[in-house]
Protein backbone atom coordinates (compact mmCIF):
# COMPACT_ATOMS: atom_id res chain seq x y z
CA UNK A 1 134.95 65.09 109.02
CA UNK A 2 132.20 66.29 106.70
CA UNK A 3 131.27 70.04 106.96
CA UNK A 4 127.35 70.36 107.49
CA UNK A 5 126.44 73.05 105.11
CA UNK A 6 124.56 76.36 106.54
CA UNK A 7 121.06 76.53 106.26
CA UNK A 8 121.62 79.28 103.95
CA UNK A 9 124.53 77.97 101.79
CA UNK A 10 121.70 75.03 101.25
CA UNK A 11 119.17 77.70 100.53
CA UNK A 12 121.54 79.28 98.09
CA UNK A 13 121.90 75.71 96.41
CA UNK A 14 118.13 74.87 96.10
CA UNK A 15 117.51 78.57 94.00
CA UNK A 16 120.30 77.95 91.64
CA UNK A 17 118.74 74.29 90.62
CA UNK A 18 115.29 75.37 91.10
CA UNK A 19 115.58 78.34 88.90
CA UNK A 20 117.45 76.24 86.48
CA UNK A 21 114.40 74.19 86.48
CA UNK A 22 111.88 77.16 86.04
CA UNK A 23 113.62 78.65 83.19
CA UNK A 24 112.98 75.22 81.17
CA UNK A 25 109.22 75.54 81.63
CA UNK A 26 108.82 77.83 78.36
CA UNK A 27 110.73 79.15 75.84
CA UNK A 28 109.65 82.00 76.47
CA UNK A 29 109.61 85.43 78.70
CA UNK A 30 105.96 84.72 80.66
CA UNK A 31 106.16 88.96 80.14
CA UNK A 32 107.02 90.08 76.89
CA UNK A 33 106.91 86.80 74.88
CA UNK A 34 110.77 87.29 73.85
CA UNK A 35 113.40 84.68 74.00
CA UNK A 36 116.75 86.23 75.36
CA UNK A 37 118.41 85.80 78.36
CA UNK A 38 115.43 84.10 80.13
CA UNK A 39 115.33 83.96 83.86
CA UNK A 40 113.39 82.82 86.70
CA UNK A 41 111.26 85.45 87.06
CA UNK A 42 108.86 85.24 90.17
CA UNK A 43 105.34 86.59 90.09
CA UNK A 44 105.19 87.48 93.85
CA UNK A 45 108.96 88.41 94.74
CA UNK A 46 111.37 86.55 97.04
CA UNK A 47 111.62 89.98 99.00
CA UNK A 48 108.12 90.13 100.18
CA UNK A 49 107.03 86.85 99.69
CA UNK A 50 109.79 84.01 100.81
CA UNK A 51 107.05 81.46 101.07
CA UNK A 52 106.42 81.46 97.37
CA UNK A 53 110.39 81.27 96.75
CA UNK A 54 109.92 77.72 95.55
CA UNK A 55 106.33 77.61 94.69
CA UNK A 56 106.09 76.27 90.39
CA UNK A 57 102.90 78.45 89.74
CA UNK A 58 105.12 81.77 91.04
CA UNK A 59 108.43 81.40 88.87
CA UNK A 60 108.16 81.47 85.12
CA UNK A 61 110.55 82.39 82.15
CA UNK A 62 111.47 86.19 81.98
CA UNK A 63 113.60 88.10 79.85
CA UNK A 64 116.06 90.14 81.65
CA UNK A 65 114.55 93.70 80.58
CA UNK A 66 111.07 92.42 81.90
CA UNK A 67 112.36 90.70 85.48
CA UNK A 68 115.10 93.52 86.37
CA UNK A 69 114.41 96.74 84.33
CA UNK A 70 110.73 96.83 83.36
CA UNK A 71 108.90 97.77 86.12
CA UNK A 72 105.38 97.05 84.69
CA UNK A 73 106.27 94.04 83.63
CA UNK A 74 103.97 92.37 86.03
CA UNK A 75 101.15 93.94 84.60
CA UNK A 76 101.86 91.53 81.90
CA UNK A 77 102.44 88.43 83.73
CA UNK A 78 99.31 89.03 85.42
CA UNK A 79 97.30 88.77 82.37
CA UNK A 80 99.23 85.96 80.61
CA UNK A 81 99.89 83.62 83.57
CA UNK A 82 96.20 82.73 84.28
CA UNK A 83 96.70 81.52 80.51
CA UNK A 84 99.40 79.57 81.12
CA UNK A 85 98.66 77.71 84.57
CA UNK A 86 94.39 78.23 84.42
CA UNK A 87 92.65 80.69 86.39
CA UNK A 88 92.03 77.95 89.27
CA UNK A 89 95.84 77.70 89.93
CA UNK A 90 96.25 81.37 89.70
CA UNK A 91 93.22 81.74 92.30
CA UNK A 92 95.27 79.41 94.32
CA UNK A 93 98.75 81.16 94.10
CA UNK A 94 96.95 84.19 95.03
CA UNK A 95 95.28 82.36 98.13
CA UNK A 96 98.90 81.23 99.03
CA UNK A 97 100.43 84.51 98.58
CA UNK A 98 97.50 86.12 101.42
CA UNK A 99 98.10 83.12 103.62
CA UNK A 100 101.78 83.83 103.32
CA UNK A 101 101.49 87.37 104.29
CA UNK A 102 98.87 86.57 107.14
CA UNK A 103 101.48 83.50 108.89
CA UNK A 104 104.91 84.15 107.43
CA UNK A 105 107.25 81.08 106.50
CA UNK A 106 110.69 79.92 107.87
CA UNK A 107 112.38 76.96 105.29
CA UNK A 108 113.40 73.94 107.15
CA UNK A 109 116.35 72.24 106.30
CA UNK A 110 114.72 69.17 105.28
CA UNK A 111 112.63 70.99 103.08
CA UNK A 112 115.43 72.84 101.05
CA UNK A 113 116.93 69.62 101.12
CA UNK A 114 114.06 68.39 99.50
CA UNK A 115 114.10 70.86 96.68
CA UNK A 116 117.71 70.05 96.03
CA UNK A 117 116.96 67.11 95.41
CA UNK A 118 113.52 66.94 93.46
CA UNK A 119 114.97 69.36 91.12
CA UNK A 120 119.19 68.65 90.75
């Protein structure tokens, strides 16, 4: 008998490949413009903002210092992501990130399944 995996074990499975994924998108930290140890960096963090956990415009390349240590690193990624993605898309993550914080967001398991899959 097959074990059905926890919504969370799933979860866990659909960051690892999706940050995989997001650290391909430049070769570069979003940040700083370095090139070591690049990460998925998100723009709006998972902690206050687990709608955008999975959302492409949010998670970009960032060197360790700038996405653990550097606290102003965002200050940064603020003014070079609107660059990368066009200020239209950035409008929109923005809109998303309000709209998030107004209604809140619980992953259903098709959906991480869905991520698994679209990025594996």
């Amino acid at each position: 008998m097959k074990k059905t995996k926890t919504l969370g074990q799933l979860k866990k499975k659909a960051q690892i490949v999706f940050n995989a994924a997001m650290r391909k998108k430049l070769s570069y930290c979003i940040s700083c413009g370095g090139n070591n140890n690049l990460q998925a960096g998100h723009f709006y963090p998972v902690s206050t903002h687990e709608g955008l956990r999975f959302d492409e415009d949010n998670v970009w390349p960032e060197c360790c210092r700038c996405n653990i240590f550097d606290e102003g690193h965002l200050i940064n990624y603020a003014d070079n992501l609107p660059g990368v993605i066009g200020q239209e898309r950035f409008d929109a993550l923005k809109a998303r990130a309000a709209e998030y914080k107004r209604n809140g967001k619980k992953w259903s398991r098709s959906e991480i399944e869905e991520i698994i899959e679209k990025y594996s």
